[in-house]
PDB file of N, CA and C in Angstrom:
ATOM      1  N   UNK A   1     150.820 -70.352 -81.842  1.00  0.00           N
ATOM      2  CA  UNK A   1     152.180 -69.937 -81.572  1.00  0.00           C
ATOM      3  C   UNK A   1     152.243 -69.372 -80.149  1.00  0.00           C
ATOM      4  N   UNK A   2     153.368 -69.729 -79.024  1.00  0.00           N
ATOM      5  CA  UNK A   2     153.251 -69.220 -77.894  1.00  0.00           C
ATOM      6  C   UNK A   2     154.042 -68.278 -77.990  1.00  0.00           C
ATOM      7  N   UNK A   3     153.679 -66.846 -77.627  1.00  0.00           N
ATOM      8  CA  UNK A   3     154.736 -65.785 -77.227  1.00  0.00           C
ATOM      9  C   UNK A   3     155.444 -65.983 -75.947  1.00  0.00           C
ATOM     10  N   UNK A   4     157.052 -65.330 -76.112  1.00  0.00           N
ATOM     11  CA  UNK A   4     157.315 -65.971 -74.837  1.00  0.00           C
ATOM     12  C   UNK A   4     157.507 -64.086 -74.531  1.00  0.00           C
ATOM     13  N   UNK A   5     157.367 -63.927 -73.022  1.00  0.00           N
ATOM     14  CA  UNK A   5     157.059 -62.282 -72.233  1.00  0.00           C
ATOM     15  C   UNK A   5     157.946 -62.001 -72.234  1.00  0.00           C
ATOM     16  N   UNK A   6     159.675 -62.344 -72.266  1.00  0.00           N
ATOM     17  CA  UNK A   6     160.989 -62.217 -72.159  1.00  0.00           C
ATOM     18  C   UNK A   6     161.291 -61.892 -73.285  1.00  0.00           C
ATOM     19  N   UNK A   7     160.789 -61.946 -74.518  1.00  0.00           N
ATOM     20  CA  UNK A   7     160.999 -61.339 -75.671  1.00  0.00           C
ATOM     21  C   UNK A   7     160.003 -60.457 -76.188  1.00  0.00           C
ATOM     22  N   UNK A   8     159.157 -59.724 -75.713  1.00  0.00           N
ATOM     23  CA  UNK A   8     158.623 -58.957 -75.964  1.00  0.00           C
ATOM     24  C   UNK A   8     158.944 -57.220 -75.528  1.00  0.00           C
ATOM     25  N   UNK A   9     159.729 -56.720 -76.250  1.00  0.00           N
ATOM     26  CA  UNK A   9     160.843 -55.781 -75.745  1.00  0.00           C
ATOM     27  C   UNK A   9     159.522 -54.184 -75.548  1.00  0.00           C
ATOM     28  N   UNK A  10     159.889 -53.078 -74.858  1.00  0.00           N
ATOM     29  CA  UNK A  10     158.910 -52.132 -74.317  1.00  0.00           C
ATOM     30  C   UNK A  10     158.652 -51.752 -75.483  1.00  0.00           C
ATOM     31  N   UNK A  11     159.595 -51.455 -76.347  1.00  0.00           N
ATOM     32  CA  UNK A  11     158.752 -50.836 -77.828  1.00  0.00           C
ATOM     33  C   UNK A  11     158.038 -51.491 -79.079  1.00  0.00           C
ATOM     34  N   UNK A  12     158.116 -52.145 -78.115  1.00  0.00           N
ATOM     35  CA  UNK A  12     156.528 -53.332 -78.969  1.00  0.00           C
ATOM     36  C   UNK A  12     157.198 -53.967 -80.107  1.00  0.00           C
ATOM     37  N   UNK A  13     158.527 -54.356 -80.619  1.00  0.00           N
ATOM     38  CA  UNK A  13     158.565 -54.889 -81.311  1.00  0.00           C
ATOM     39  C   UNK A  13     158.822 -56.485 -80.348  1.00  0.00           C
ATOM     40  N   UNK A  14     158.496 -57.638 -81.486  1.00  0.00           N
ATOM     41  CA  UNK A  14     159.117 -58.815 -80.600  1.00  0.00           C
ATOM     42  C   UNK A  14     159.985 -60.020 -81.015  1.00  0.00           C
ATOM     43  N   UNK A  15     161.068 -59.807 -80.404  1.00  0.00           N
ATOM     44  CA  UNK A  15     162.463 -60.057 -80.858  1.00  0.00           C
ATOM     45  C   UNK A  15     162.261 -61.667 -81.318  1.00  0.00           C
ATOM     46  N   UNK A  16     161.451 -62.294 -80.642  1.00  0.00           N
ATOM     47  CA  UNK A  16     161.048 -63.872 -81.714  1.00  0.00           C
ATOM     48  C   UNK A  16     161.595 -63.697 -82.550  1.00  0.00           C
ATOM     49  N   UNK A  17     160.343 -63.644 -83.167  1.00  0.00           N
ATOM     50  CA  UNK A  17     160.427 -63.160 -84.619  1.00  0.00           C
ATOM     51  C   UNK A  17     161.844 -62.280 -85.647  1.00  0.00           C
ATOM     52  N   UNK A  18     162.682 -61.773 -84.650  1.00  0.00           N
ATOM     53  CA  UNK A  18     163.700 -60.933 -85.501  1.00  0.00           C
ATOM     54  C   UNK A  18     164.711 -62.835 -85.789  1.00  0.00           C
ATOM     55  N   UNK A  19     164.865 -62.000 -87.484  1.00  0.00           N
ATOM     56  CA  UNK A  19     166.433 -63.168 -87.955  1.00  0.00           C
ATOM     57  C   UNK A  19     167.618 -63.040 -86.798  1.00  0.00           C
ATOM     58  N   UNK A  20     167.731 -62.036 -86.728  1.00  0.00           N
ATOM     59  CA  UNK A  20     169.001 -61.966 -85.584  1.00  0.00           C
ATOM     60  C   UNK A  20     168.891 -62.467 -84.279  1.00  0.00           C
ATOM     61  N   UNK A  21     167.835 -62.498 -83.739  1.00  0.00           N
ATOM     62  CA  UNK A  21     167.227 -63.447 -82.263  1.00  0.00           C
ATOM     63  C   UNK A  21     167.411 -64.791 -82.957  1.00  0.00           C
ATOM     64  N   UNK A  22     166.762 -65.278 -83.941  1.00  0.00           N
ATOM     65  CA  UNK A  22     166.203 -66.641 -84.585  1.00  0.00           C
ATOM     66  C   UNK A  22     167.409 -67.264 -84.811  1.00  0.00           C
ATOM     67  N   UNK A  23     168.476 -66.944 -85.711  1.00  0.00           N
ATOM     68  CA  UNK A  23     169.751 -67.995 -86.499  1.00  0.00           C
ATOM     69  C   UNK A  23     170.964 -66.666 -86.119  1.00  0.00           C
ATOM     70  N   UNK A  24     170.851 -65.363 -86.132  1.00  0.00           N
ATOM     71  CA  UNK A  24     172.091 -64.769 -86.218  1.00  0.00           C
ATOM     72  C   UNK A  24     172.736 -64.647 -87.289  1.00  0.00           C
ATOM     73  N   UNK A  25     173.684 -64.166 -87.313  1.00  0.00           N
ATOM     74  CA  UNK A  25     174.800 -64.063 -88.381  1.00  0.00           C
ATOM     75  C   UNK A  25     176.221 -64.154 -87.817  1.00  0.00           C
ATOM     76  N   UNK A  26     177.219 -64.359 -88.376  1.00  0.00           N
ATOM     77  CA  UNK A  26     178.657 -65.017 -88.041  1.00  0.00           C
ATOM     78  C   UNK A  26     179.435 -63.473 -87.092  1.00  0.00           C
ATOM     79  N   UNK A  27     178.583 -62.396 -87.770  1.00  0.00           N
ATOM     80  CA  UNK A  27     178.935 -60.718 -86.745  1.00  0.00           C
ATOM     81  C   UNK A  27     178.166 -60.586 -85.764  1.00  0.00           C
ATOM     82  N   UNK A  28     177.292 -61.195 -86.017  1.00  0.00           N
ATOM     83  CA  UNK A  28     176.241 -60.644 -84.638  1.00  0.00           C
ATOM     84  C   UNK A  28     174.502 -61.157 -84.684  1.00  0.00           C
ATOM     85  N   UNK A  29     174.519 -61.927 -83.417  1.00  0.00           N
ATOM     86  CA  UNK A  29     173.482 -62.062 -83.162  1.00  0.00           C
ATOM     87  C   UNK A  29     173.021 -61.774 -81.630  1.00  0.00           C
ATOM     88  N   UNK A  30     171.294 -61.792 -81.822  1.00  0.00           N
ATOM     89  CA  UNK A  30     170.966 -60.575 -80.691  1.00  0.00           C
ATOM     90  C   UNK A  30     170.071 -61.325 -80.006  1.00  0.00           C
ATOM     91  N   UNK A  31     170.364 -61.377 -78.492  1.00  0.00           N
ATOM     92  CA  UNK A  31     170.004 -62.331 -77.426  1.00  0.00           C
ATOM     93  C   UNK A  31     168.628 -61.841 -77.116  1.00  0.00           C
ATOM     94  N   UNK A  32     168.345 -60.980 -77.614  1.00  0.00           N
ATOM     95  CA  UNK A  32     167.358 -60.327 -77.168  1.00  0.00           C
ATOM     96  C   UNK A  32     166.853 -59.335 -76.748  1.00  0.00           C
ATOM     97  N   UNK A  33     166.005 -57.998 -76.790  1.00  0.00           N
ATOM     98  CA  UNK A  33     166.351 -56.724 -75.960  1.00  0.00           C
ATOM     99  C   UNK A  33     166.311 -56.824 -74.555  1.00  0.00           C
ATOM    100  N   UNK A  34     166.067 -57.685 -73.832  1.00  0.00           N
ATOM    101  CA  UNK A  34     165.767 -57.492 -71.963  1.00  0.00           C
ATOM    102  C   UNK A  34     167.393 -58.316 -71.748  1.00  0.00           C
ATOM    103  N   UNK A  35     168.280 -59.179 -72.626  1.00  0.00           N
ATOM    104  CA  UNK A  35     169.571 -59.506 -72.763  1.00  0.00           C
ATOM    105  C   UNK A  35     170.622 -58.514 -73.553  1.00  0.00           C
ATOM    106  N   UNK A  36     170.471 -57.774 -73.983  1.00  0.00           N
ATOM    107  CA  UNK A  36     171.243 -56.963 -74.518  1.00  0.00           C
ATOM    108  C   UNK A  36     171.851 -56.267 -73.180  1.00  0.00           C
ATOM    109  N   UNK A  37     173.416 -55.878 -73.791  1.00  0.00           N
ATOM    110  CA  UNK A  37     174.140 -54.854 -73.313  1.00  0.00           C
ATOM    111  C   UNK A  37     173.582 -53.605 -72.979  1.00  0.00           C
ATOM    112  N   UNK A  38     172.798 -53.189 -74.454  1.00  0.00           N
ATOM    113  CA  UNK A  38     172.814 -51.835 -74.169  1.00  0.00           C
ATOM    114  C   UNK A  38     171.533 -51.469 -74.906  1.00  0.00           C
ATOM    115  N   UNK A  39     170.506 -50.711 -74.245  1.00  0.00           N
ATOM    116  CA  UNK A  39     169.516 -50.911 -75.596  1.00  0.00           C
ATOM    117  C   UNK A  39     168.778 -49.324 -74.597  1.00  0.00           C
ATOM    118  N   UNK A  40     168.989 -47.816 -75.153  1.00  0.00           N
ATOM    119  CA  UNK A  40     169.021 -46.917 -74.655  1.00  0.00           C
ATOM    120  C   UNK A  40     167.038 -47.249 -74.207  1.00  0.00           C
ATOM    121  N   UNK A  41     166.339 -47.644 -75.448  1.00  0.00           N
ATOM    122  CA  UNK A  41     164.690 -48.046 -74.804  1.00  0.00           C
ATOM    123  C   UNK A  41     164.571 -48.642 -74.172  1.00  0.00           C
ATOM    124  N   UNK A  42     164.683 -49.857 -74.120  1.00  0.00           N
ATOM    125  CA  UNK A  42     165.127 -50.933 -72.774  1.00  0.00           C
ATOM    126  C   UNK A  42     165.364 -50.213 -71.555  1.00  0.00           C
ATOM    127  N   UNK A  43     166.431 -49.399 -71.492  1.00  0.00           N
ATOM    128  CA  UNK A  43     167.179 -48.982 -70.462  1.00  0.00           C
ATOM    129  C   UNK A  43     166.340 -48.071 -69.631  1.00  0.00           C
ATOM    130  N   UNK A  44     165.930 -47.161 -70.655  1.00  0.00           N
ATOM    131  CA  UNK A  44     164.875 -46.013 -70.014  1.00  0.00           C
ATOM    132  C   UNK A  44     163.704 -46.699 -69.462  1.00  0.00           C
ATOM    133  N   UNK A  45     162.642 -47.614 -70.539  1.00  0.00           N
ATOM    134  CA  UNK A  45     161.548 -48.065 -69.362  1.00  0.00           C
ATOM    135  C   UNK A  45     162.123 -49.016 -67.847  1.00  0.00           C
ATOM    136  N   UNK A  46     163.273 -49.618 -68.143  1.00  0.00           N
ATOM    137  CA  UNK A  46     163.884 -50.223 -67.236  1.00  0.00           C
ATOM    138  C   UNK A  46     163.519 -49.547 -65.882  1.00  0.00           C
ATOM    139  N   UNK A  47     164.612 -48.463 -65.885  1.00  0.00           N
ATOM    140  CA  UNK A  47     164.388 -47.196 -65.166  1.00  0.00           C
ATOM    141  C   UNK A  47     163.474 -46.972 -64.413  1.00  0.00           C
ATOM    142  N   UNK A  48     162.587 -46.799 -65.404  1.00  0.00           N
ATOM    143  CA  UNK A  48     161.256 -46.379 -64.971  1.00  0.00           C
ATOM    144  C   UNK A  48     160.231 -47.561 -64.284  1.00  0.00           C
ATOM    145  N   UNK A  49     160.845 -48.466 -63.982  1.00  0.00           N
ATOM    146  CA  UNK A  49     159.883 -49.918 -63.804  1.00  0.00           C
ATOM    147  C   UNK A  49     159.069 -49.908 -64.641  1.00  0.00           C
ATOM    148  N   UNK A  50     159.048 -50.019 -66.254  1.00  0.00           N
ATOM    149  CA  UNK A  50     158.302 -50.073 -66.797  1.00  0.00           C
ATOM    150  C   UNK A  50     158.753 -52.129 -68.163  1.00  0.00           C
ATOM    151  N   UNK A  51     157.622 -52.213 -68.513  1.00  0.00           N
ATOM    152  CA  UNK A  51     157.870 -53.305 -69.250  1.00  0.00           C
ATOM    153  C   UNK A  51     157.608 -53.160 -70.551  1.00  0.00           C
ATOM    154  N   UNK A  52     156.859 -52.165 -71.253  1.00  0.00           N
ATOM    155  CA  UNK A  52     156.209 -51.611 -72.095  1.00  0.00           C
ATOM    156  C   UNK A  52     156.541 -49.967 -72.021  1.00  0.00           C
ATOM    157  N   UNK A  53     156.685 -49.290 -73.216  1.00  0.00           N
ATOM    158  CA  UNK A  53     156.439 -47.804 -73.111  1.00  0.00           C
ATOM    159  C   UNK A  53     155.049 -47.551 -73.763  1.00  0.00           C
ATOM    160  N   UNK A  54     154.310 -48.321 -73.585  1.00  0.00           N
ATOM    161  CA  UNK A  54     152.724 -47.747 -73.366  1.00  0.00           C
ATOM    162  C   UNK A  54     152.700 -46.963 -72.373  1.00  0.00           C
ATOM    163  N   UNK A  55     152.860 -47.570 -71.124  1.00  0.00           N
ATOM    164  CA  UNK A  55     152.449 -47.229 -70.120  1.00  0.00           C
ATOM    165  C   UNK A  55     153.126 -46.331 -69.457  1.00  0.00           C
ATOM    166  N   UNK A  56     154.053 -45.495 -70.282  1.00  0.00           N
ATOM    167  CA  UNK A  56     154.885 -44.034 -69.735  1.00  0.00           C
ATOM    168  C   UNK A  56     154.130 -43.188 -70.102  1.00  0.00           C
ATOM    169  N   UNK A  57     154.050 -42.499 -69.223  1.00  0.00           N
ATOM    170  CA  UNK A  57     153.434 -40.853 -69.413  1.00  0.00           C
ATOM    171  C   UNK A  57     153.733 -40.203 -70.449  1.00  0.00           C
ATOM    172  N   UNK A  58     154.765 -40.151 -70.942  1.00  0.00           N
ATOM    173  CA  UNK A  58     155.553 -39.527 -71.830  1.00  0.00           C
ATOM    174  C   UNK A  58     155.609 -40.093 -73.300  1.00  0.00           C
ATOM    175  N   UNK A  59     154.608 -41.463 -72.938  1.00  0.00           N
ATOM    176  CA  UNK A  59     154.685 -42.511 -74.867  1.00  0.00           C
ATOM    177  C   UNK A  59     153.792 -41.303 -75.844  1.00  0.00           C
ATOM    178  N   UNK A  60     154.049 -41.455 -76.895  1.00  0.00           N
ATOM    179  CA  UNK A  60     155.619 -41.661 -77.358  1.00  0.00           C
ATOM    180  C   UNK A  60     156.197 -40.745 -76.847  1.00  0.00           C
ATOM    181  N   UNK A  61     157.719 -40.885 -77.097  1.00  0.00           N
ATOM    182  CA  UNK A  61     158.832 -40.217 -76.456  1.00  0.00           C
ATOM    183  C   UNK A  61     159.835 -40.084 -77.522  1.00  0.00           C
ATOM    184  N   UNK A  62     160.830 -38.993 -78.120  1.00  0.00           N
ATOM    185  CA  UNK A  62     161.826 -38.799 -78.858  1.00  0.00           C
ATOM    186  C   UNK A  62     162.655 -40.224 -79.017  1.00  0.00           C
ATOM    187  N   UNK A  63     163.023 -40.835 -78.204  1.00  0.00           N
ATOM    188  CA  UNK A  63     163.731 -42.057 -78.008  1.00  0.00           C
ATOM    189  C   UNK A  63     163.102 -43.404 -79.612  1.00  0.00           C
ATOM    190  N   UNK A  64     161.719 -43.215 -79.091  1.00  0.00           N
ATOM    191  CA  UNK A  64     160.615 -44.623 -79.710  1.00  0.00           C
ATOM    192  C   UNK A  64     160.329 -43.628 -81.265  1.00  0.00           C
ATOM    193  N   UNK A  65     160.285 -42.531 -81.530  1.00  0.00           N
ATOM    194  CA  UNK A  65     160.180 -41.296 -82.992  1.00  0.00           C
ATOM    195  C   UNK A  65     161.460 -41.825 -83.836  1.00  0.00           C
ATOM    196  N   UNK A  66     162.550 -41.850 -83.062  1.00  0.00           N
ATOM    197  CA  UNK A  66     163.963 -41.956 -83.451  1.00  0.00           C
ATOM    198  C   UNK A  66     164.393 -43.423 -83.888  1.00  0.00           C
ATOM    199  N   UNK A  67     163.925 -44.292 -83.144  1.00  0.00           N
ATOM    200  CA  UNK A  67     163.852 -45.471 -83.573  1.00  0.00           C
ATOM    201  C   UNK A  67     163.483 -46.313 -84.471  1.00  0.00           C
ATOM    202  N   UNK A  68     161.574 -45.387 -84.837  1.00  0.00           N
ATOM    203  CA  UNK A  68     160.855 -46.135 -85.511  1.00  0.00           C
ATOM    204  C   UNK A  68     161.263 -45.757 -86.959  1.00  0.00           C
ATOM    205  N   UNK A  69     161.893 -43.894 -86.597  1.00  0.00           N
ATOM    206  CA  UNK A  69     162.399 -43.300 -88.366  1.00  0.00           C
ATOM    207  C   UNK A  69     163.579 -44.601 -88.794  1.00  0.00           C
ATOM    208  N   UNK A  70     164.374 -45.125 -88.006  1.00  0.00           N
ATOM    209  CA  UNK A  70     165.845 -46.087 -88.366  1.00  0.00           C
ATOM    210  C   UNK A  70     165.550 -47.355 -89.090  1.00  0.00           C
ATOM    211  N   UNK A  71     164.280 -47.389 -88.813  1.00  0.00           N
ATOM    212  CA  UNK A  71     163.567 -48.455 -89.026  1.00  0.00           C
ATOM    213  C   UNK A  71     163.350 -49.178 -90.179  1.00  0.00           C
ATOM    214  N   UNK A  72     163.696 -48.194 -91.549  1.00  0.00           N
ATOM    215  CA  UNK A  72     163.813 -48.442 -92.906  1.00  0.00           C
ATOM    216  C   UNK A  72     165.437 -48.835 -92.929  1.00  0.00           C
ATOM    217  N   UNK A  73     166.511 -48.301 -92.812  1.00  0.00           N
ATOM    218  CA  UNK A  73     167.753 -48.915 -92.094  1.00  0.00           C
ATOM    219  C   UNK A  73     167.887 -50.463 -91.432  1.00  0.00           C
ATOM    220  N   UNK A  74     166.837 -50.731 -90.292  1.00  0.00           N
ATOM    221  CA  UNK A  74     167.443 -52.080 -89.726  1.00  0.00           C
ATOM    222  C   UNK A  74     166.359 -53.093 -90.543  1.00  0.00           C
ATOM    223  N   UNK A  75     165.430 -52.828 -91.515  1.00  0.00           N
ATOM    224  CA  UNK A  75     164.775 -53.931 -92.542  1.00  0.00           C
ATOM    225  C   UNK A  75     165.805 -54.097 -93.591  1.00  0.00           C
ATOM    226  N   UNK A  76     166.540 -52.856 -93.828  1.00  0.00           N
ATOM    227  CA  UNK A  76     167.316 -52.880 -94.962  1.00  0.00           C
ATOM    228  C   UNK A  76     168.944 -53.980 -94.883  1.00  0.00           C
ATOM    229  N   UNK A  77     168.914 -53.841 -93.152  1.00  0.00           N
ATOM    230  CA  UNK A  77     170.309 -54.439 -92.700  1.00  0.00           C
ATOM    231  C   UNK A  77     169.544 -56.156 -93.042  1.00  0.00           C
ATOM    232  N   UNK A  78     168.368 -56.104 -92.317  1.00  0.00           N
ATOM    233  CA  UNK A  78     167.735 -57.719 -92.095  1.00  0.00           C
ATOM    234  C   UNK A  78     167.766 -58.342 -94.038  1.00  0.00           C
ATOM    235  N   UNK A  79     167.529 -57.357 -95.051  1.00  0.00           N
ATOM    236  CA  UNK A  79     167.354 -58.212 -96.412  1.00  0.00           C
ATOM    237  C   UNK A  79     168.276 -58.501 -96.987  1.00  0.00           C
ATOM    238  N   UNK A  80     169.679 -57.427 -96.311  1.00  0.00           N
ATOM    239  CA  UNK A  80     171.207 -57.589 -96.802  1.00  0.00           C
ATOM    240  C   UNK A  80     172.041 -59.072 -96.128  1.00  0.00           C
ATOM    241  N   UNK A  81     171.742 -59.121 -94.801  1.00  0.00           N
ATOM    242  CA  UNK A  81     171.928 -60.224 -94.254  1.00  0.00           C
ATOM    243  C   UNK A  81     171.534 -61.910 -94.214  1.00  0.00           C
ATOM    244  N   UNK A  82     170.282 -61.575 -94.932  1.00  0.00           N
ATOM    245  CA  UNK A  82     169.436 -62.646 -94.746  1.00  0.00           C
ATOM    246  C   UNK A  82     168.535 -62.903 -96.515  1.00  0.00           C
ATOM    247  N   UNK A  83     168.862 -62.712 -97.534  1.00  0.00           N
ATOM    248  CA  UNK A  83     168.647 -62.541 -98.725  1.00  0.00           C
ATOM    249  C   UNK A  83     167.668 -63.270 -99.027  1.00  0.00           C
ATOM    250  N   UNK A  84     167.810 -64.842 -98.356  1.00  0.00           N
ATOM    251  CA  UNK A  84     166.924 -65.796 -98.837  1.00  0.00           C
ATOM    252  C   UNK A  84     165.916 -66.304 -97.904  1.00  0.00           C
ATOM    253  N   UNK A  85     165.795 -65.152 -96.777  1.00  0.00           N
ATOM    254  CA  UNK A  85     165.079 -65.570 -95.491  1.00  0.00           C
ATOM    255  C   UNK A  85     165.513 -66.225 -94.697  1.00  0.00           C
ATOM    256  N   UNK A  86     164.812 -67.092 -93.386  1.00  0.00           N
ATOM    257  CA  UNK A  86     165.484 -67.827 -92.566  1.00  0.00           C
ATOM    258  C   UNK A  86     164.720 -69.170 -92.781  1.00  0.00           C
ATOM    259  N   UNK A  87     165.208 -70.251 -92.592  1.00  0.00           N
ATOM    260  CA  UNK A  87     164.361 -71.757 -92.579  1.00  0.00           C
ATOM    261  C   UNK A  87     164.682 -71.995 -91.003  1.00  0.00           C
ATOM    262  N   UNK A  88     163.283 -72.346 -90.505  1.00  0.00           N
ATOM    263  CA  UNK A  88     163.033 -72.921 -89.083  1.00  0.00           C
ATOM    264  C   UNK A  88     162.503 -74.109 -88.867  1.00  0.00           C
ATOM    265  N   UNK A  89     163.124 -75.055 -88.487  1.00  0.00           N
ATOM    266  CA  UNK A  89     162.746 -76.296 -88.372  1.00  0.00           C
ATOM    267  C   UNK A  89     161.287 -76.336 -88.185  1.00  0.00           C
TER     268      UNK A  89
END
């Protein structure tokens, strides 16, 4: 499988792999975190010339704590949305 570096967002998750990168839904689908509008982690290593928040002084940081707690939340959004999984050619 090739990873592509444009989807590999600073907080280590990688948006490939998300249903919402992959097929979407008819409300919303997500171009990606380095394409997103607004993505406050994104934004901050941005900032920082960073590509990864490994490599901040400050990892972890309140920002990546806060995220990872939501995290039972956006699996919960992905099984409500996507019930029967995704099929990929």
């Amino acid at each position: 499988m090739m990873v592509e570096e444009k989807l590999i967002a600073p907080c280590g998750l990688y948006c490939g792999w998300c249903p919402y990168y992959l097929v979407g839904t008819k409300e919303f689908s997500c171009p990606g975190c380095w394409e997103r509008k607004k993505c406050n982690i994104r934004d901050c290593a941005k900032s920082k010339g960073l590509k990864l928040c490994t490599f901040c002084p400050e990892f972890p940081c309140e920002k990546l704590y806060k995220m990872y707690r939501d995290m039972e939340k956006f699996l919960d959004e992905i099984k409500r949305d996507f019930p029967d999984g995704i099929k990929l050619d």
